[in-house]
PDB file of N, CA and C in Angstrom:
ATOM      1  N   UNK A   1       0.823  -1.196   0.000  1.00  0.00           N
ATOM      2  CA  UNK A   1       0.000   0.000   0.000  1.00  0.00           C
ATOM      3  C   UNK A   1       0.869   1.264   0.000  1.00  0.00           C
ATOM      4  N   UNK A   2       1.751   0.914   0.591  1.00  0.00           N
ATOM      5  CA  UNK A   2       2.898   2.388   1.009  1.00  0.00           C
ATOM      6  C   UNK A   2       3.334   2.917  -0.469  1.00  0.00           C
ATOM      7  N   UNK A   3       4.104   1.782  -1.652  1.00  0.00           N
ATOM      8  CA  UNK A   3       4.776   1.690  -2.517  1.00  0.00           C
ATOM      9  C   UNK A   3       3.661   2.663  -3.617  1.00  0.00           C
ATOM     10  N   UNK A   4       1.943   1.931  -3.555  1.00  0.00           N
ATOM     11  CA  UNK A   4       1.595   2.579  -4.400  1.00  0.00           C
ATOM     12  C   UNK A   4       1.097   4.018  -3.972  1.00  0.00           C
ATOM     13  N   UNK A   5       0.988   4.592  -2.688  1.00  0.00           N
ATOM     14  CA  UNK A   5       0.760   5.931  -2.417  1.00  0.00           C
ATOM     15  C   UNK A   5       2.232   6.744  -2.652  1.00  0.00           C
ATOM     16  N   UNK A   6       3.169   5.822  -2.534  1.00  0.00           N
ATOM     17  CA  UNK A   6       4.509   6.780  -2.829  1.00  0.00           C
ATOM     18  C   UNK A   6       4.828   6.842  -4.835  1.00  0.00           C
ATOM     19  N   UNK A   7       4.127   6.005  -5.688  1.00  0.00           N
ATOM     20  CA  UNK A   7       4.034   5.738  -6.619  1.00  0.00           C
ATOM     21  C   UNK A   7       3.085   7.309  -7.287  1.00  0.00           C
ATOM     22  N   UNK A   8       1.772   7.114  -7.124  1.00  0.00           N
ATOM     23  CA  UNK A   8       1.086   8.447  -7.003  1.00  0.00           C
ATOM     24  C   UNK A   8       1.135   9.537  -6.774  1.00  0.00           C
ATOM     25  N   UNK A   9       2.122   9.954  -5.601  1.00  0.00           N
ATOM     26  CA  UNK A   9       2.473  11.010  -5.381  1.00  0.00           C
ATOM     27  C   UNK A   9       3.660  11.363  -6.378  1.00  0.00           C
ATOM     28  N   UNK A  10       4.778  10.521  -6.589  1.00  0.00           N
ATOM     29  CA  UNK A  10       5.508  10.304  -7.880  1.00  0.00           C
ATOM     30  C   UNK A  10       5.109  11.102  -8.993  1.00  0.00           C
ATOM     31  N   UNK A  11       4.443  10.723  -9.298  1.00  0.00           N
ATOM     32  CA  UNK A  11       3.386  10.527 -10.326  1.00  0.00           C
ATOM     33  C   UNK A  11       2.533  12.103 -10.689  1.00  0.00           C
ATOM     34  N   UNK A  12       2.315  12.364  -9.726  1.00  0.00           N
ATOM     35  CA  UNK A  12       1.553  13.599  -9.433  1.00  0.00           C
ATOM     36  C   UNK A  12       2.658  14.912  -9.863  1.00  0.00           C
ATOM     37  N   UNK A  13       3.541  14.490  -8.995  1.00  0.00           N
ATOM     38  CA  UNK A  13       4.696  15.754  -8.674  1.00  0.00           C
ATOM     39  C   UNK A  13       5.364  15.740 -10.514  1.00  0.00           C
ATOM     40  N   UNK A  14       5.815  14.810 -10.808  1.00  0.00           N
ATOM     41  CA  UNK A  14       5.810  15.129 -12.243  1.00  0.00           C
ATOM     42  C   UNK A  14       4.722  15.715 -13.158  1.00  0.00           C
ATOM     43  N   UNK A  15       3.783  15.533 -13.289  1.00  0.00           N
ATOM     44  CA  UNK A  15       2.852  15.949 -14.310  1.00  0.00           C
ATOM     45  C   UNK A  15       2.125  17.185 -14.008  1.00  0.00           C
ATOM     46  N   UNK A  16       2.693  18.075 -12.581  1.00  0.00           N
ATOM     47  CA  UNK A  16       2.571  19.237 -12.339  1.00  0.00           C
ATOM     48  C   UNK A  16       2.803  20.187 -13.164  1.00  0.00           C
ATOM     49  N   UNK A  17       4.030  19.904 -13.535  1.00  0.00           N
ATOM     50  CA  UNK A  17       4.796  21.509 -14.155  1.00  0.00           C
ATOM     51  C   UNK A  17       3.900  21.461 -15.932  1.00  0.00           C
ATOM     52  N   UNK A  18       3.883  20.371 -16.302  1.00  0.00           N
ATOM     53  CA  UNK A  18       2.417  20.356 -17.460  1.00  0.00           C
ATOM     54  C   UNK A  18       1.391  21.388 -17.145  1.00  0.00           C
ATOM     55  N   UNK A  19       1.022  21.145 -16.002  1.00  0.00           N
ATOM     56  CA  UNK A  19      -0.188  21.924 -15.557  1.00  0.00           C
ATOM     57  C   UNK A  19       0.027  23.372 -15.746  1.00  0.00           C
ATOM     58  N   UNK A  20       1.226  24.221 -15.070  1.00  0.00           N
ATOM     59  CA  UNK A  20       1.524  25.244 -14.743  1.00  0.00           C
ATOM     60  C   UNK A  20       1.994  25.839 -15.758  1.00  0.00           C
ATOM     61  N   UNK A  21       2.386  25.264 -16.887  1.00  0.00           N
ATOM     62  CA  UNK A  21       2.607  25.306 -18.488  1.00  0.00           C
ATOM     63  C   UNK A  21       1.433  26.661 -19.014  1.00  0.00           C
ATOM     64  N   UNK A  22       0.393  26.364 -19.003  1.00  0.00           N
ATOM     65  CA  UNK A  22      -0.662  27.128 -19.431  1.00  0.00           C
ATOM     66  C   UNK A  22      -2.014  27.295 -18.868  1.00  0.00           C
ATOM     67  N   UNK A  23      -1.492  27.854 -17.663  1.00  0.00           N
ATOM     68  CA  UNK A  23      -2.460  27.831 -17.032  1.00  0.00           C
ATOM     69  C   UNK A  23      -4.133  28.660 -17.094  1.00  0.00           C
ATOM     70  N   UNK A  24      -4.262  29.278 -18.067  1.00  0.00           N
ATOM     71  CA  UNK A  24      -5.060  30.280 -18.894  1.00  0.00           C
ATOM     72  C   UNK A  24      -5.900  29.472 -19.876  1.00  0.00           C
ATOM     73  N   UNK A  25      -7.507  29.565 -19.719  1.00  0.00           N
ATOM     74  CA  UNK A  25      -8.490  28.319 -20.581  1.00  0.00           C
ATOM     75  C   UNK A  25      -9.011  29.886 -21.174  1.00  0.00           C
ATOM     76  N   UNK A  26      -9.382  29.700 -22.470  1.00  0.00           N
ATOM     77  CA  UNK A  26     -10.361  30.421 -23.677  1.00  0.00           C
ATOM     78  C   UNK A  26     -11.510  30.059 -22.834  1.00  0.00           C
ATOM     79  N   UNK A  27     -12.240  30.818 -22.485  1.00  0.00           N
ATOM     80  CA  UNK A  27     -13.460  30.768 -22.534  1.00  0.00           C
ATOM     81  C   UNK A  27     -14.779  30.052 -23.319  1.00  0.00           C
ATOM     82  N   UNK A  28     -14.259  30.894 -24.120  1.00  0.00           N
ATOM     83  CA  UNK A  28     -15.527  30.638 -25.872  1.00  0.00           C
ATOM     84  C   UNK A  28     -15.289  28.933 -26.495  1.00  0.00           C
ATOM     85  N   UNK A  29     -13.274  28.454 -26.323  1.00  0.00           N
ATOM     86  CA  UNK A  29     -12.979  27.334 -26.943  1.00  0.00           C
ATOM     87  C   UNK A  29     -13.301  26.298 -25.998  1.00  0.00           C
ATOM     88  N   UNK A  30     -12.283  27.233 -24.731  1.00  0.00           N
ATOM     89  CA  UNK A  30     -12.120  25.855 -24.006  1.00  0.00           C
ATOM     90  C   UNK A  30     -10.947  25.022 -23.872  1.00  0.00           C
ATOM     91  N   UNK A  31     -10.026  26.211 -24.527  1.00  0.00           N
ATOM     92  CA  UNK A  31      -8.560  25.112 -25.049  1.00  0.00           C
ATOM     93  C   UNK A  31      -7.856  26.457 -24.150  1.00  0.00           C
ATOM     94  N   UNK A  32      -6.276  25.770 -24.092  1.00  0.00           N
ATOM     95  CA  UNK A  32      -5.524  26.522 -23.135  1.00  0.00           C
ATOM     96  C   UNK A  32      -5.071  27.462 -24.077  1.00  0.00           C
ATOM     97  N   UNK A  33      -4.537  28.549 -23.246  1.00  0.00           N
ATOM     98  CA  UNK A  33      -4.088  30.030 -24.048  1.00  0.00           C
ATOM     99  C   UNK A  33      -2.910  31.048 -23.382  1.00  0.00           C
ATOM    100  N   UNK A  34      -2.322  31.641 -24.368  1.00  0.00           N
ATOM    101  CA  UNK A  34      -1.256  32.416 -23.551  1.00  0.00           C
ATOM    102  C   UNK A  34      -2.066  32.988 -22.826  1.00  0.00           C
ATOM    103  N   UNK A  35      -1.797  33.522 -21.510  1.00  0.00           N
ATOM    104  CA  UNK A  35      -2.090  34.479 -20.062  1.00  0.00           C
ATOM    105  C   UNK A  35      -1.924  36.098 -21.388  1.00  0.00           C
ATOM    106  N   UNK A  36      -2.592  36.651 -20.526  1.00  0.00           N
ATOM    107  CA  UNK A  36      -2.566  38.298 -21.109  1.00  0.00           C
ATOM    108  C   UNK A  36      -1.517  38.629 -19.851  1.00  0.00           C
ATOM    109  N   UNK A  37      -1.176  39.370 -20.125  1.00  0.00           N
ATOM    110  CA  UNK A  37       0.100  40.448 -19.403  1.00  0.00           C
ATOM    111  C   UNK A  37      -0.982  40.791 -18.518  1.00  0.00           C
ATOM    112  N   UNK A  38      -0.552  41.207 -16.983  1.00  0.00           N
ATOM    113  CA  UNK A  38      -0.881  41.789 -15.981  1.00  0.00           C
ATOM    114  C   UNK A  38      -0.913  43.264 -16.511  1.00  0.00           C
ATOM    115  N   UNK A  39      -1.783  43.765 -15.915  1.00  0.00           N
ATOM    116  CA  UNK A  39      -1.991  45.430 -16.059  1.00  0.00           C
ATOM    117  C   UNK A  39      -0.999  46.293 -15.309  1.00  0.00           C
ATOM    118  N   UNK A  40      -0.705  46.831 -15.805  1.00  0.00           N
ATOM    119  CA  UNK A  40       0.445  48.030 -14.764  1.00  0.00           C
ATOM    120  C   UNK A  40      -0.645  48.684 -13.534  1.00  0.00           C
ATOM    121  N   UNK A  41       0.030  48.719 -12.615  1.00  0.00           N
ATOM    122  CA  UNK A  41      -0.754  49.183 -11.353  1.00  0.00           C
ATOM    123  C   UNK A  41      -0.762  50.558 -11.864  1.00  0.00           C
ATOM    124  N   UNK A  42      -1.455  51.250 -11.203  1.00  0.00           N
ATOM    125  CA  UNK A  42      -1.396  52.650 -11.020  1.00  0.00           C
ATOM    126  C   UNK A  42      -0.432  53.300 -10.307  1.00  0.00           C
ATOM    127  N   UNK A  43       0.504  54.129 -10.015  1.00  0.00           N
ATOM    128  CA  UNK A  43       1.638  54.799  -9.668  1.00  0.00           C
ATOM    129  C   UNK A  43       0.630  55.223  -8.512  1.00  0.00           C
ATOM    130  N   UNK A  44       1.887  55.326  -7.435  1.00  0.00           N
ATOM    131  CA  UNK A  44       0.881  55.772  -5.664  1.00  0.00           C
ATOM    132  C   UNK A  44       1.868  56.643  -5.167  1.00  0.00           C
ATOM    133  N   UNK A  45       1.807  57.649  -4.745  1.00  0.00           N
ATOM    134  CA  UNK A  45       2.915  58.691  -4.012  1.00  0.00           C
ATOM    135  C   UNK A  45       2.522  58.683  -2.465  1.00  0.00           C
ATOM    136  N   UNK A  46       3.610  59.190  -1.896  1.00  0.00           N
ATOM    137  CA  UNK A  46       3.417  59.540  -0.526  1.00  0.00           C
ATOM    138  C   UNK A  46       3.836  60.759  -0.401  1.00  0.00           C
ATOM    139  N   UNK A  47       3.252  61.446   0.941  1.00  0.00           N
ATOM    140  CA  UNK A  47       3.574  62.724   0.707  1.00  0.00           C
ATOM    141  C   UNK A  47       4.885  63.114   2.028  1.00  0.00           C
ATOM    142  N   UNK A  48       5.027  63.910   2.488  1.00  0.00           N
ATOM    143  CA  UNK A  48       6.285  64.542   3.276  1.00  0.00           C
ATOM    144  C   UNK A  48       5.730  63.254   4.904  1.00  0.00           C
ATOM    145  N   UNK A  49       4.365  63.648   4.964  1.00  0.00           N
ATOM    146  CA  UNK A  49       3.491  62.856   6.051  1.00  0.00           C
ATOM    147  C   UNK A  49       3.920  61.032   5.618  1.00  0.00           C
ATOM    148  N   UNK A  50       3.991  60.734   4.667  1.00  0.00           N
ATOM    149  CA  UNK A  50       3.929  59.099   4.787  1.00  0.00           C
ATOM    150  C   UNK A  50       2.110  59.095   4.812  1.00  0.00           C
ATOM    151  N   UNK A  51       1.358  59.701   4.129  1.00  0.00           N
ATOM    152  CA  UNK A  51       0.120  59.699   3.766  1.00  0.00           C
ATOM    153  C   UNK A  51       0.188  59.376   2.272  1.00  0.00           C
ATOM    154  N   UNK A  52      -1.198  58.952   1.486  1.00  0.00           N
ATOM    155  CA  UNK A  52      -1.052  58.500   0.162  1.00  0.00           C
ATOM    156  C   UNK A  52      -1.708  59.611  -0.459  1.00  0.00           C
ATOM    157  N   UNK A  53      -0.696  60.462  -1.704  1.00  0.00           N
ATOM    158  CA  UNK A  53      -1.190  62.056  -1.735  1.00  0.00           C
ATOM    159  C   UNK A  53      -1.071  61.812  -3.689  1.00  0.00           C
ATOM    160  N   UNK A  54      -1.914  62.506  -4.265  1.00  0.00           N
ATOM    161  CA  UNK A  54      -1.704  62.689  -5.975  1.00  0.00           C
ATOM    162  C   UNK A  54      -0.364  62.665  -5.999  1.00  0.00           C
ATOM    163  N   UNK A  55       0.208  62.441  -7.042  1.00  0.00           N
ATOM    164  CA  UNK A  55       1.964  62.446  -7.471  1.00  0.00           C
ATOM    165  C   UNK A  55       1.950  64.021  -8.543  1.00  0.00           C
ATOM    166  N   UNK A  56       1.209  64.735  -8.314  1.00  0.00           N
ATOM    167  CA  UNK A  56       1.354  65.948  -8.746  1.00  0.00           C
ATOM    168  C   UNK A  56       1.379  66.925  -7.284  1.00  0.00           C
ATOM    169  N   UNK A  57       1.195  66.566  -6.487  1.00  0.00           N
ATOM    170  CA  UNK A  57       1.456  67.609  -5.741  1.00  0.00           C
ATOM    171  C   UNK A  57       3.109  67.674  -4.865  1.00  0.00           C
ATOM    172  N   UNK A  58       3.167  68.848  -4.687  1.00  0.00           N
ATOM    173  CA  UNK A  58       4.359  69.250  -4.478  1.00  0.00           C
ATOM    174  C   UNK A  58       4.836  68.102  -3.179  1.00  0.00           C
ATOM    175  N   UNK A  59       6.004  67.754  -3.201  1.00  0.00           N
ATOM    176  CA  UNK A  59       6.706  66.915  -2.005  1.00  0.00           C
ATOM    177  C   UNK A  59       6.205  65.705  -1.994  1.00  0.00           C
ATOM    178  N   UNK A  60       5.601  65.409  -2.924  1.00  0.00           N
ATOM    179  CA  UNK A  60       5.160  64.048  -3.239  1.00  0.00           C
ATOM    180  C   UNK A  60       6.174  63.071  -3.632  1.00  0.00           C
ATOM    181  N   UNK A  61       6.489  61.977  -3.612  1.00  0.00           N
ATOM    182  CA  UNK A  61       7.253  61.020  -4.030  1.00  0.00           C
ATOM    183  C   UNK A  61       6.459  59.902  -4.258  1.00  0.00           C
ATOM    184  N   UNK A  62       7.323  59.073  -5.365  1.00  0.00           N
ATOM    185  CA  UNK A  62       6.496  57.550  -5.581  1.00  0.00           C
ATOM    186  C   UNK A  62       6.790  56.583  -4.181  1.00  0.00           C
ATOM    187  N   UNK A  63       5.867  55.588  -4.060  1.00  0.00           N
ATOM    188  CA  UNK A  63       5.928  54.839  -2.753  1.00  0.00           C
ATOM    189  C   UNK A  63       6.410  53.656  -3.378  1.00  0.00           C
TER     190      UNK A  63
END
């Protein structure tokens, strides 16, 4: 019993990185697909305070 739960897990741990390959399904198909690029965050400043202030105002810095 041991041999075949250590067999399975074997088993498993290989055919992972398949998985993680493409991890992104079409919707409409149903078939796997490149991932779209992450969106750029929005830029966040802090101000002289260590408060979160527009990056147009004066003494502002990016955080």
């Amino acid at each position: 019993m041991k041999i075949i739960l250590a067999m399975a897990t074997a088993l498993s741990l290989l055919a992972a990185p398949a998985v993680w390959a493409a991890p992104c399904k079409d919707p409409k198909t149903g078939k796997f697909v490149k991932c779209p690029e992450a969106k750029a965050t929005t830029k966040r400043c802090k101000d002289t305070k260590g408060k979160f202030a527009k990056c147009g105002t004066p003494g502002a810095k990016p955080a």
